[in-house]
Protein backbone atom coordinates (compact mmCIF):
# COMPACT_ATOMS: atom_id res chain seq x y z
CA UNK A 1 93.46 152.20 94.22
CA UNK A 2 91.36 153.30 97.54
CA UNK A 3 91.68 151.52 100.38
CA UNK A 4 88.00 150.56 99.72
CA UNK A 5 89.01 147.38 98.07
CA UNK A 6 86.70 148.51 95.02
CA UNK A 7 87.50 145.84 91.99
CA UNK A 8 90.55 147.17 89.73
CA UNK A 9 90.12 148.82 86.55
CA UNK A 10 91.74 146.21 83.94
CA UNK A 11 95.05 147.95 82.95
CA UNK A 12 98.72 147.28 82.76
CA UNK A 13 100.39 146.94 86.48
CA UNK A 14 101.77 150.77 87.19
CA UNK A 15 101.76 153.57 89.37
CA UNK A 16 97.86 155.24 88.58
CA UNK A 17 95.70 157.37 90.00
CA UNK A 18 92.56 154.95 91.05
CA UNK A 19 89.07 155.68 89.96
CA UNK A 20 86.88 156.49 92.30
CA UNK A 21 86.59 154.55 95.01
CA UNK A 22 83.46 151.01 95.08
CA UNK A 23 83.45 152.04 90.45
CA UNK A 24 85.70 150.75 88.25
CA UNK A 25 86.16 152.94 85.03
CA UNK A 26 83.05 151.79 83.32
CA UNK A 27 80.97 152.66 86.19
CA UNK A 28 79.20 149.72 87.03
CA UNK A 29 78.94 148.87 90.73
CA UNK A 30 82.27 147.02 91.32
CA UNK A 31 82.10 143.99 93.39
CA UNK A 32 83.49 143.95 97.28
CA UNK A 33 85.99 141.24 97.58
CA UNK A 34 85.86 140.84 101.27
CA UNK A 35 82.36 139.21 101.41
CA UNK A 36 83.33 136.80 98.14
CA UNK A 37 87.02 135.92 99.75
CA UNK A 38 85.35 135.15 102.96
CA UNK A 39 82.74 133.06 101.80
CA UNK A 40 85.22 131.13 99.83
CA UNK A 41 87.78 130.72 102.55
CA UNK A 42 84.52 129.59 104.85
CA UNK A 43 83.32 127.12 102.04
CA UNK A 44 87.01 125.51 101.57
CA UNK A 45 86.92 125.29 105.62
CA UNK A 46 83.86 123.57 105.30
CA UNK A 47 84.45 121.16 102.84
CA UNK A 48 87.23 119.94 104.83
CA UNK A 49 85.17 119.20 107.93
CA UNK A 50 82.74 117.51 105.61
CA UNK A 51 85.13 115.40 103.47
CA UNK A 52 88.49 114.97 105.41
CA UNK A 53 87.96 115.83 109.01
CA UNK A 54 85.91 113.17 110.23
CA UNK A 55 87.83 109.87 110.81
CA UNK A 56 91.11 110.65 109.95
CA UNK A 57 94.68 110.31 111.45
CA UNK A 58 97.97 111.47 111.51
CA UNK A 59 100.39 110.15 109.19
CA UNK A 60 103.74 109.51 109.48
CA UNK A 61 105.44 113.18 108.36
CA UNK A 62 102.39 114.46 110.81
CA UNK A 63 103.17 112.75 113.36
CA UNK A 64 107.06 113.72 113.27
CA UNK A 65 105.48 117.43 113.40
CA UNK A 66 102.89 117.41 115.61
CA UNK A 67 105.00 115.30 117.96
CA UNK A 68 107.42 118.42 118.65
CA UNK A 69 104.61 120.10 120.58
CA UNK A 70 101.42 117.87 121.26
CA UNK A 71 101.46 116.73 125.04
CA UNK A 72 101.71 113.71 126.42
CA UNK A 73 104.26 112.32 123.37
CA UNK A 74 108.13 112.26 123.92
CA UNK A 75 109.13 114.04 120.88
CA UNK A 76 110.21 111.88 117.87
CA UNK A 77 113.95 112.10 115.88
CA UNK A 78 113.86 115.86 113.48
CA UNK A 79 115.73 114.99 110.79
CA UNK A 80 117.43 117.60 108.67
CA UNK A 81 115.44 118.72 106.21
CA UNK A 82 112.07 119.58 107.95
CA UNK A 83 111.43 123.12 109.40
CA UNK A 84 109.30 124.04 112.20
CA UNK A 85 106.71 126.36 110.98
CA UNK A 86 104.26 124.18 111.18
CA UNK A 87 104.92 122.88 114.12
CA UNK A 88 104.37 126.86 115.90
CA UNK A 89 101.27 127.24 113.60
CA UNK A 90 100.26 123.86 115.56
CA UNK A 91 101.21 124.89 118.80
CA UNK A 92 98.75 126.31 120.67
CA UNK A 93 96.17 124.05 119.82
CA UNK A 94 98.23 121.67 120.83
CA UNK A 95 99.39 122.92 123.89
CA UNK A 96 95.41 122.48 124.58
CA UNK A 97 94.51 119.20 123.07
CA UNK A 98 95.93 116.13 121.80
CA UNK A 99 92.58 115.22 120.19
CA UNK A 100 93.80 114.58 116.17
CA UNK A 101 90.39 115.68 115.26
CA UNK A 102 90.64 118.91 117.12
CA UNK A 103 93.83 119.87 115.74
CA UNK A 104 92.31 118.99 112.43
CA UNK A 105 89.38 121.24 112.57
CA UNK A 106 91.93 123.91 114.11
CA UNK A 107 94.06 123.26 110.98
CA UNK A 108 91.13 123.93 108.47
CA UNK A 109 90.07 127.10 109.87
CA UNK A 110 93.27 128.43 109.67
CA UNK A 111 93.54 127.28 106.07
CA UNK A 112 90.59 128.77 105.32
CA UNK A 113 91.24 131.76 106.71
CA UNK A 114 94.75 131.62 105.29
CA UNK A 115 93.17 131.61 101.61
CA UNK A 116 91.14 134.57 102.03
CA UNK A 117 94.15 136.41 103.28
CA UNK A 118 96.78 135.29 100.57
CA UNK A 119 94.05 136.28 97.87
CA UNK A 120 93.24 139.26 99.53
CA UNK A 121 96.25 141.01 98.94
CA UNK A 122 95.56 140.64 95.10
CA UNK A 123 91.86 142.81 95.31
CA UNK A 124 94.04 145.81 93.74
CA UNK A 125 95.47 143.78 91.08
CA UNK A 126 92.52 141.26 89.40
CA UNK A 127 89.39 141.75 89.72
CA UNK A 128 87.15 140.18 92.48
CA UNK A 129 85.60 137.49 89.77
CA UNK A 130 88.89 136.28 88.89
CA UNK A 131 90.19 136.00 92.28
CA UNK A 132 87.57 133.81 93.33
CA UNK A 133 87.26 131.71 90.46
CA UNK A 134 90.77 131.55 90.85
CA UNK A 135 90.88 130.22 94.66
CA UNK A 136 87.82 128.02 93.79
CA UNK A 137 90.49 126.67 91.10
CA UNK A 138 92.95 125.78 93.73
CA UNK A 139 90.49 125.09 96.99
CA UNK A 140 88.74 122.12 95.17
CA UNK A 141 92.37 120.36 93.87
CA UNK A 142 91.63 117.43 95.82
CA UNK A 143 95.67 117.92 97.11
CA UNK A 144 94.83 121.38 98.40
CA UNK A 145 91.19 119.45 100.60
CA UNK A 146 93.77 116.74 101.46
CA UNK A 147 96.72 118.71 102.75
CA UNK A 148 94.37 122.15 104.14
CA UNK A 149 93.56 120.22 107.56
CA UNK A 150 96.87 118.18 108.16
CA UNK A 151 100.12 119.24 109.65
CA UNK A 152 101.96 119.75 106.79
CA UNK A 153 103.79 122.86 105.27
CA UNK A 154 103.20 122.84 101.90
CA UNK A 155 100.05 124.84 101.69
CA UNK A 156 101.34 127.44 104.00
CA UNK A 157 104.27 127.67 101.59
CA UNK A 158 101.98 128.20 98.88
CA UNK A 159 100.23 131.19 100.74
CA UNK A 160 103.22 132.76 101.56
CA UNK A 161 104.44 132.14 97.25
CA UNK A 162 100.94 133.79 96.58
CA UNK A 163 101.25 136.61 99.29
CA UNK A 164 104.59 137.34 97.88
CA UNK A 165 104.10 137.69 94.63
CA UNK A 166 101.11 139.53 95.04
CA UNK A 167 102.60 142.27 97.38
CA UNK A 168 105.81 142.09 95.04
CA UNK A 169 103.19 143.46 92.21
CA UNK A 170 101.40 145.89 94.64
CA UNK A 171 104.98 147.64 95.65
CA UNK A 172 106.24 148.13 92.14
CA UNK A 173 102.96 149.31 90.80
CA UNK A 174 101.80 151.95 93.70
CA UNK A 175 105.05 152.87 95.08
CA UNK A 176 103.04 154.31 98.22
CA UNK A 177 101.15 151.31 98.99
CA UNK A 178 103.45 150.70 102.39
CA UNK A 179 101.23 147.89 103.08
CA UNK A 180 102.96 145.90 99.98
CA UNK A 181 106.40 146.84 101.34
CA UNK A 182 105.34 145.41 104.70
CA UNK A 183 103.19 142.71 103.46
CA UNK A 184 106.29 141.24 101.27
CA UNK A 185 108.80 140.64 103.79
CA UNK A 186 106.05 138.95 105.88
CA UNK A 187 104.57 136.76 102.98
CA UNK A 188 108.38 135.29 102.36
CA UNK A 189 109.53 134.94 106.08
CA UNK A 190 106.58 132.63 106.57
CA UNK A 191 107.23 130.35 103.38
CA UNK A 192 110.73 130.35 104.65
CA UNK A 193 109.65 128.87 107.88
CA UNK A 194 107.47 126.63 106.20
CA UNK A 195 109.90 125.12 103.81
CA UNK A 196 113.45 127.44 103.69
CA UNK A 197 115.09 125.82 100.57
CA UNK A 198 111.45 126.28 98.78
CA UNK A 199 111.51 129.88 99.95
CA UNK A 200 114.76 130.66 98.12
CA UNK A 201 113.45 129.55 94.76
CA UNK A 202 110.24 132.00 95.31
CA UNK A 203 113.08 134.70 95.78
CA UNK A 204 114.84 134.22 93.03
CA UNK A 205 112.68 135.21 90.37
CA UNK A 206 111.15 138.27 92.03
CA UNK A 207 114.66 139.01 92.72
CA UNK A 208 115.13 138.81 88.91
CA UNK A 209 111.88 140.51 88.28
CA UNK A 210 113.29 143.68 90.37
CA UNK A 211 116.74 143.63 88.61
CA UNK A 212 115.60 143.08 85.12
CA UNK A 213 112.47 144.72 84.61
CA UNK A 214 113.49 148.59 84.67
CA UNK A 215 110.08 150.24 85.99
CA UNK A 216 110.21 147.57 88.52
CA UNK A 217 113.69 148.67 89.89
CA UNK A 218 113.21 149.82 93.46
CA UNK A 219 116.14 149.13 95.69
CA UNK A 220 114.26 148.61 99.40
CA UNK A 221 112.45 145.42 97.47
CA UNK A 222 115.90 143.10 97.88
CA UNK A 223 116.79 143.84 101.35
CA UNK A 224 113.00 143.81 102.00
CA UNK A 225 113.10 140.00 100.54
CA UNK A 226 116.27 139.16 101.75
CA UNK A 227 115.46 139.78 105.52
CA UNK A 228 112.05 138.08 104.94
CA UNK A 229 113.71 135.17 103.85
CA UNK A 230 116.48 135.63 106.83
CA UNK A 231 113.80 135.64 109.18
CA UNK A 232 111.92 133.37 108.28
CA UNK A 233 114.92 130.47 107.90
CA UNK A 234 116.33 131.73 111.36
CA UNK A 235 115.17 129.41 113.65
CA UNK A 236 116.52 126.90 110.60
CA UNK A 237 120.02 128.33 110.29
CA UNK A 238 120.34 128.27 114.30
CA UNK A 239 119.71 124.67 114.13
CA UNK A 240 122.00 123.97 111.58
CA UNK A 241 124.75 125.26 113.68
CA UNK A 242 123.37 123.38 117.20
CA UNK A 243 122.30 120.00 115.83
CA UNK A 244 124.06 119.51 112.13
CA UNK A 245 127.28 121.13 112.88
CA UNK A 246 126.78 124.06 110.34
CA UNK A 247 124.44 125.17 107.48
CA UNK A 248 126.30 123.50 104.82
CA UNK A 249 126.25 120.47 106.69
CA UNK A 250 122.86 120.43 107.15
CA UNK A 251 121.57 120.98 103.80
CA UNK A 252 124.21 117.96 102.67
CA UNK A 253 122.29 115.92 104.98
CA UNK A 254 119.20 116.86 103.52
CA UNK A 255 120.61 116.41 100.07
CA UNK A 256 121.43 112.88 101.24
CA UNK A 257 118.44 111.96 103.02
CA UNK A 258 116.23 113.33 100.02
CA UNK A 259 118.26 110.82 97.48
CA UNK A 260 120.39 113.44 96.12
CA UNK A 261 120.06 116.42 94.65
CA UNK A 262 120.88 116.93 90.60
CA UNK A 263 119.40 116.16 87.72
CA UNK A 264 116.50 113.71 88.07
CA UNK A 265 113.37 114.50 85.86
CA UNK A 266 110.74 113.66 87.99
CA UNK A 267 108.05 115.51 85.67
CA UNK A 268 106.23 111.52 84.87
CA UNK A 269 106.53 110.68 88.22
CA UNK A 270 104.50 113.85 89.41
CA UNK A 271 101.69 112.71 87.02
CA UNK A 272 101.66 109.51 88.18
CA UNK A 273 101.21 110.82 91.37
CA UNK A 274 98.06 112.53 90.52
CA UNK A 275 95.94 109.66 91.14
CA UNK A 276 96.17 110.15 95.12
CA UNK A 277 99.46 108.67 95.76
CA UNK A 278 101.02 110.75 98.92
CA UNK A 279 104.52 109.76 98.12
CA UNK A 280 105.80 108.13 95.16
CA UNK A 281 109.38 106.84 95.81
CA UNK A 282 110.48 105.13 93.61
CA UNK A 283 107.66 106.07 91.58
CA UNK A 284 107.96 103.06 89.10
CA UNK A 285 104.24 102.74 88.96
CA UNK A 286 102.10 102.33 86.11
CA UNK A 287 100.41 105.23 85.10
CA UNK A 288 96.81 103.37 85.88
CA UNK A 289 94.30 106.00 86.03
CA UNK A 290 95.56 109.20 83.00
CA UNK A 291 92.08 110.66 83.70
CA UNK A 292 93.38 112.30 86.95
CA UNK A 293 96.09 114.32 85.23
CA UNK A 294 93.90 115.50 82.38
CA UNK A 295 93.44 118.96 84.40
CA UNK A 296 97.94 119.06 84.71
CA UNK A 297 98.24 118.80 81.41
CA UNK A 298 95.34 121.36 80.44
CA UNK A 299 97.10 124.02 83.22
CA UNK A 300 99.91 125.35 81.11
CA UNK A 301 96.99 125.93 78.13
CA UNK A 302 94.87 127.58 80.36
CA UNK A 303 97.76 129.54 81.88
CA UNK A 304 98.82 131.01 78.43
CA UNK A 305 95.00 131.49 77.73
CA UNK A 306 95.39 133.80 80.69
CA UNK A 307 98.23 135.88 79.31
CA UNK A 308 96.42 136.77 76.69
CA UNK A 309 93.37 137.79 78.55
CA UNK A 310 95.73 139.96 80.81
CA UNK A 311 97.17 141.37 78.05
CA UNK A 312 94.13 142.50 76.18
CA UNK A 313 92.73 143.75 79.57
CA UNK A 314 95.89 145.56 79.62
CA UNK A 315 97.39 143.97 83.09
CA UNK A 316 99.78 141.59 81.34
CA UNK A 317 102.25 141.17 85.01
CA UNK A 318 99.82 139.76 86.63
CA UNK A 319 99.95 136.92 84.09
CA UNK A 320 103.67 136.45 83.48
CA UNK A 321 104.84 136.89 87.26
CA UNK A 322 102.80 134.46 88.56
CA UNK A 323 103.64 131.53 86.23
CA UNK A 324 107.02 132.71 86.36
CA UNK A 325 107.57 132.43 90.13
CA UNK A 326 104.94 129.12 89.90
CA UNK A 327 107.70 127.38 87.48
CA UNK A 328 110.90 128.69 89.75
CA UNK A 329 109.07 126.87 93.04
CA UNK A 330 108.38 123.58 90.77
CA UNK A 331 112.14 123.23 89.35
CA UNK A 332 113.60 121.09 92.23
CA UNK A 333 110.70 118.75 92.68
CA UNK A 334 110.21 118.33 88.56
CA UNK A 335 113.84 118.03 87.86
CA UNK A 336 116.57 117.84 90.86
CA UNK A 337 114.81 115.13 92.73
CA UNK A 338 113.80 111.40 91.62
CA UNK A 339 110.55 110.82 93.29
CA UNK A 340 107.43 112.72 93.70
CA UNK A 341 104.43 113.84 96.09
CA UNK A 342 102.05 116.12 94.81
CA UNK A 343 101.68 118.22 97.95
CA UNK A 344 105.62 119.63 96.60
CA UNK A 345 103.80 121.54 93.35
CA UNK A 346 100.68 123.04 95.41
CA UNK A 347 103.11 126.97 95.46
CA UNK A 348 102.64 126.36 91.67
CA UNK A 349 99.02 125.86 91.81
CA UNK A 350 98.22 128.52 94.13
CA UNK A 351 100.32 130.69 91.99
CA UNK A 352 98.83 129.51 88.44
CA UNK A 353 95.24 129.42 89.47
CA UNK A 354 95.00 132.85 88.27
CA UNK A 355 96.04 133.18 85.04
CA UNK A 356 93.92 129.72 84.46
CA UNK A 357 90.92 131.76 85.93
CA UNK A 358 91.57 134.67 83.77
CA UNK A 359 91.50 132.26 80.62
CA UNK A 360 88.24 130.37 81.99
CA UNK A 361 86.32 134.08 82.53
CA UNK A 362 86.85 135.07 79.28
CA UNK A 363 85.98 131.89 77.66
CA UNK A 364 82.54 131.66 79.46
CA UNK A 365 82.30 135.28 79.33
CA UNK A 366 78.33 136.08 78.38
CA UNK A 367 78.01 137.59 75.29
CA UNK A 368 77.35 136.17 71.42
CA UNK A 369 76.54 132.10 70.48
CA UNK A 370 79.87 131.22 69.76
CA UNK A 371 80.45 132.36 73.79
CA UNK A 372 77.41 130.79 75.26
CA UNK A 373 78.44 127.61 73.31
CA UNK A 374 82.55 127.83 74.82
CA UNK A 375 80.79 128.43 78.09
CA UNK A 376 78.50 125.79 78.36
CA UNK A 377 81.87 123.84 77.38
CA UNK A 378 83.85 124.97 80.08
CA UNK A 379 81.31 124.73 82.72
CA UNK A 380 81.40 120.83 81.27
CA UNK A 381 84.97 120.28 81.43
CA UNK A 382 84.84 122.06 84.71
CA UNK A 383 81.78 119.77 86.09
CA UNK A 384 84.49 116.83 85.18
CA UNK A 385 87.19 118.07 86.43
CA UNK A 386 85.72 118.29 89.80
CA UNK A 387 84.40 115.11 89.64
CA UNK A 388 87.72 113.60 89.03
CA UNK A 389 89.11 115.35 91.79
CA UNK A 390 86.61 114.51 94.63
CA UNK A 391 87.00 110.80 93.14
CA UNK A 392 90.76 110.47 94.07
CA UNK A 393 89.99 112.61 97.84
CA UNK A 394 86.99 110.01 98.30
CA UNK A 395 89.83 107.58 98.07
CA UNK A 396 92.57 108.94 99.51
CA UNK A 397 90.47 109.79 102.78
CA UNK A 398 89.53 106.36 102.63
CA UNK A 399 92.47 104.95 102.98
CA UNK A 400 93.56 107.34 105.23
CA UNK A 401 90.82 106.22 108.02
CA UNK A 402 91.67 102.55 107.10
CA UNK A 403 95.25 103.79 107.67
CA UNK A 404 94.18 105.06 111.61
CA UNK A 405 91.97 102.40 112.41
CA UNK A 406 95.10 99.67 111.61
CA UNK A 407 97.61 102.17 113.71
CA UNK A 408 95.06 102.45 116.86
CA UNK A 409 94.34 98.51 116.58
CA UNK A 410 98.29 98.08 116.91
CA UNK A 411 98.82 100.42 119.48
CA UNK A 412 96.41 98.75 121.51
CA UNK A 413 97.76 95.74 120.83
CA UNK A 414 101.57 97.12 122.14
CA UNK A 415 99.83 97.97 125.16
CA UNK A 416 97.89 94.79 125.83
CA UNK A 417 101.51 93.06 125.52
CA UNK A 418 103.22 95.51 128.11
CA UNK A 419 104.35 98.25 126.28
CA UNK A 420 103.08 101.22 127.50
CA UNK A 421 104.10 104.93 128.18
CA UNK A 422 107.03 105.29 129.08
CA UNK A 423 108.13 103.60 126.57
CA UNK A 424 110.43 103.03 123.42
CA UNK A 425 109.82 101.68 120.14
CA UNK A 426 112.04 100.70 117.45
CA UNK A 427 111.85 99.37 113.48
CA UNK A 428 109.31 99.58 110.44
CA UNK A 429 106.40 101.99 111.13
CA UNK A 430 108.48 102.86 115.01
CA UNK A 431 108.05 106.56 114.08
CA UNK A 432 104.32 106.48 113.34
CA UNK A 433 103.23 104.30 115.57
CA UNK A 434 105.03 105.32 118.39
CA UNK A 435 102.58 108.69 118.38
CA UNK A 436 99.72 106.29 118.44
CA UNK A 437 101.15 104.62 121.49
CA UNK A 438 102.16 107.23 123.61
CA UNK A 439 105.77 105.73 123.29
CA UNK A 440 109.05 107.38 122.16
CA UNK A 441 110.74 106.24 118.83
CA UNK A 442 114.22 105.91 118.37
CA UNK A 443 116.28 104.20 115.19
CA UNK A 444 119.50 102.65 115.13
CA UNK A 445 119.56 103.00 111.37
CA UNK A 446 118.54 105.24 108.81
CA UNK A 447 117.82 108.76 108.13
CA UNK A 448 116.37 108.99 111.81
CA UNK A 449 119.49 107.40 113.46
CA UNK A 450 118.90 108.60 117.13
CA UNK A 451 120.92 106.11 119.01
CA UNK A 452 123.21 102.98 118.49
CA UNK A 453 121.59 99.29 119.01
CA UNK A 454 123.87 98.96 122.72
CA UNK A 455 122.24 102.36 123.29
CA UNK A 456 118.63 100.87 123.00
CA UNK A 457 119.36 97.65 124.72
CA UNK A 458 120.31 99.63 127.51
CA UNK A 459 117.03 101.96 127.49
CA UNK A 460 115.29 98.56 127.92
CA UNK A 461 116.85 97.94 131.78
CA UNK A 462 114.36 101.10 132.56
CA UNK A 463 111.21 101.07 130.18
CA UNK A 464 109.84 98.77 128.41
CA UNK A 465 111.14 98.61 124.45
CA UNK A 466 109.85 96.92 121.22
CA UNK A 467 111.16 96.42 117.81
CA UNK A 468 109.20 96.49 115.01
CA UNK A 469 109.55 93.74 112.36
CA UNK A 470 107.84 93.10 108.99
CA UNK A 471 107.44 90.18 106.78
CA UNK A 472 109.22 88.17 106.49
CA UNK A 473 111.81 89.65 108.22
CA UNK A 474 114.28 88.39 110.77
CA UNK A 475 115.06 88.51 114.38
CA UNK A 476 117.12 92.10 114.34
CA UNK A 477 120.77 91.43 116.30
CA UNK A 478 119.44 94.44 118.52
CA UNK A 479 116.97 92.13 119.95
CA UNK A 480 118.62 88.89 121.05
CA UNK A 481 117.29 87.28 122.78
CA UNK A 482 114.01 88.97 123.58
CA UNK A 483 110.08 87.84 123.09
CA UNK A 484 108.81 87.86 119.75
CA UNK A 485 104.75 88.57 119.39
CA UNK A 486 102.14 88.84 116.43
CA UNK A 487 101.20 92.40 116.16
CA UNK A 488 98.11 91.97 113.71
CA UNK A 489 96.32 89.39 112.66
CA UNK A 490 94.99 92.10 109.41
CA UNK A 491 95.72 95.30 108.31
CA UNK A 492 98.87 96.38 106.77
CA UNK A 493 100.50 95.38 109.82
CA UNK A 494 99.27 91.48 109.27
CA UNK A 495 102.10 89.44 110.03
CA UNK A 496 104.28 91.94 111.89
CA UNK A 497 106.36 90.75 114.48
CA UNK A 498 107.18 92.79 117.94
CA UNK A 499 110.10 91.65 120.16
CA UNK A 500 109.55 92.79 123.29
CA UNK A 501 112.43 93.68 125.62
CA UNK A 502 112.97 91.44 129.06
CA UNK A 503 110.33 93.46 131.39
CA UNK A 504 112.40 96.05 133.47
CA UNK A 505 114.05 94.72 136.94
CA UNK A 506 112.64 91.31 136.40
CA UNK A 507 109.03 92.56 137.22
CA UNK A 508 106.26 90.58 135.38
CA UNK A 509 105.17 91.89 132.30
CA UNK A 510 101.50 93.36 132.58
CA UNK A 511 99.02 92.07 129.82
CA UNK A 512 96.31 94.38 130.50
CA UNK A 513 95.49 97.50 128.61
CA UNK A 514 97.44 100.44 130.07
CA UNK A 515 96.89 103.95 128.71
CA UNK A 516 94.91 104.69 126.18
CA UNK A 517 97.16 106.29 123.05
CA UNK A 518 96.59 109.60 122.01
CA UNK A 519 93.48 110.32 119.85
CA UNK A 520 95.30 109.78 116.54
């Protein structure tokens, strides 16, 4: 194919000469991608600013990320499963700002732009109508709105998943396309530093693909994926070795802290999810509201419906490697873990998107009644669809504000009482709200054990230091002794208690507001 990005000629994944270059083989005027990729990575940016941006605040994984680099906020406990990518992507905003709404709009640029680019590299494989249906697919999940402006990895995972695969294609079908070759190595080193244990499962089936399939058998592609991934999971592995005392360690810990890993089929309890729960654990929820899972259930049809249109248009890999790679990322969080958030499956999405668009082209295809009648059905079901899913982000962004204004009330609240920067807080909600307040959080307990309860006492002879307690919970032994105080008289912090350390050096404990706490 020419490096015009003219719209591929519909045939089987292989080393071809390309027609010539802005006409497919049938002549017609073939469609540029880069205006249509652009315009959909500007409308999913925009959407975002309309729908999520405004209002909203960091929650609790957020605030553990952004905390590493936003200024003004003593850095909270990294336990050992997280990685840092997001926290670099994050960075330089926040080395500017510690505005929440700023780094949100930051954060939904570069997800915009970050769509356009992982579909981009497909241009030479589907053509430009499928690509964009397909992204439309995945841009208007309401998980993919929800998670596109937040500081959270799992999107950028699923770019790099879709990059991957799509380069991994590109190299075994033009084996001059260098771009692929340097494209691939990139892709997987950044959903390693998004997410390394995720990044291993999108390696193992291409690694598979490149072994088993024998036109596909080019022996750069494993070191090429291998280093990716090495690079990627570097900053990772060094960790490991500073903070965990090894790699093994560390992923033991993150075994442990994740509830174990084995055999847990968690498959119900990601469709439960679907109705905007962030995190369901233990998800022993009803299943209240089936209508928002209609579209999980439909995906596998629709993905088969898109082998089948691949293979008739002769371009049957760009079917199977997709869902192939899409069901290798979604085996630990469907059956090796016993809870669920649906932000773990959005690699699949990205991934199955196109084969679903594939199917959905054909279907509403123009031509004949029978096909004006399936397409006036599938613009229907895909009219409902999208109602359903800007439903649940209506909520969820709801709740989400409600969710801010209760964490700024409280942290005003800590500071009216005394507690103010620096300071140390401790308990239910410490992590979260300690972002809010400008304070440090440290636990005595738990999967964010930072320091032992004679550790914190003695933190409280030089800063002020408050334990958070919630109904109807009792006076923790680490804070004998000390004031207790309402935190909220509504909210979801309505009948919290705060015990407040002895003020430091016997002065009097100020009652005014100090500080104000970072935008959040």
């Amino acid at each position: 194919m020419e490096e015009t990005g003219s719209r591929p000629d519909d045939r089987a994944v292989r080393t071809a000469p390309a027609p010539a270059a802005g006409r497919p083989p049938g002549g017609r005027p073939a469609a540029r991608p880069l205006p249509w990729l652009a315009g959909l990575g500007a409308a999913f940016t925009l959407l975002q600013l309309l729908l999520v941006v405004p209002g909203s605040g960091l929650g609790w994984d957020e605030t553990v990320y952004a905390g590493q680099v936003v200024r003004d906020v003593p850095a909270p406990f990294f336990s050992a499963p997280r990685a840092r990518g997001i926290t670099y992507l994050l960075a330089p905003a926040a080395a500017l700002t510690s505005d929440t709404t700023a780094l949100r709009i930051t954060l939904a640029v570069l997800s915009g732009a970050g769509l356009c680019g992982a579909l981009w590299i497909w241009r030479r494989l589907l053509p430009v109508r499928v690509l964009v249906l397909g992204g439309a697919l995945f841009a208007t999940l309401w998980i993919t709105l929800y998670y596109g402006p937040q500081a959270m990895p799992n999107l950028w995972s699923a770019y790099g998943a879709l990059a991957a695969t799509g380069c991994f294609l590109r190299a075994v079908r033009d084996r001059a396309d260098r771009r692929a070759l340097a494209g691939l190595p990139l892709a997987v080193a950044v959903a390693a530093l998004m997410r390394p244990p995720d990044a291993v499962w999108l390696v193992l089936p291409l690694a598979l693909a490149a072994l088993a399939v024998p036109a596909w058998r080019r022996p750069v592609l494993l070191p090429l994926m291998a280093g990716g991934l090495l690079l990627g999971a570097a900053d990772w592995i060094a960790e490991a070795y500073l903070r965990f005392g090894g790699l093994a360690a560390r992923l033991h810990r993150a075994a442990e802290i994740q509830g174990g890993i084995g055999w847990h089929l968690a498959v119900d309890d990601q469709i439960r999810s679907l109705d905007g729960r962030g995190l369901c654990r233990p998800c022993d929820v009803p299943w209240s509201h089936p209508g928002t899972a209609v579209w999980w259930f439909a995906l596998p049809l629709l993905t088969a419906g898109g082998a089948l249109a691949a293979a008739r248009a002769r371009r049957l890999p760009t079917a199977l490697l997709p869902a192939a790679v899409a069901l290798a990322t979604a085996v630990p969080y469907l059956f090796l873990i016993d809870y669920a958030a649906p932000r773990f499956l959005l690699p699949a999405y990205a991934l199955l998107a196109l084969p679903a668009a594939d199917c959905l082209w054909r279907l509403a295809a123009p031509g004949g009644r029978l096909r004006a009648r399936a397409a006036a059905v599938t613009a229907a079901a895909l009219a409902a669809h999208l109602a359903v899913q800007f439903a649940v982000l209506t909520g969820n962004t709801a709740r989400n504000r409600h969710m801010r204004q209760d964490f700024t009330a409280a942290a005003a609240t800590l500071h009216r009482l005394g507690v103010r920067p620096p300071c140390v807080l401790s308990g239910d909600h410490a992590v979260q709200l300690a972002y809010y307040a400008g304070c440090a959080s440290r636990q005595t307990a738990g999967p964010d054990t930072a320091l032992t309860p004679g550790a914190l006492r003695a933190a409280a002879a030089r800063r002020p230091v408050a334990v958070l307690v919630p109904p109807p919970g009792a006076r923790p032994a680490v804070a004998r002794g000390w004031r207790p105080a309402a935190l909220a008289a509504a909210g979801r912090f309505r009948g919290y208690r705060v015990y407040l350390s002895p003020p430091p050096g016997g002065a009097a404990r100020p009652v005014t507001p100090g500080r104000s706490a970072p935008a959040g």
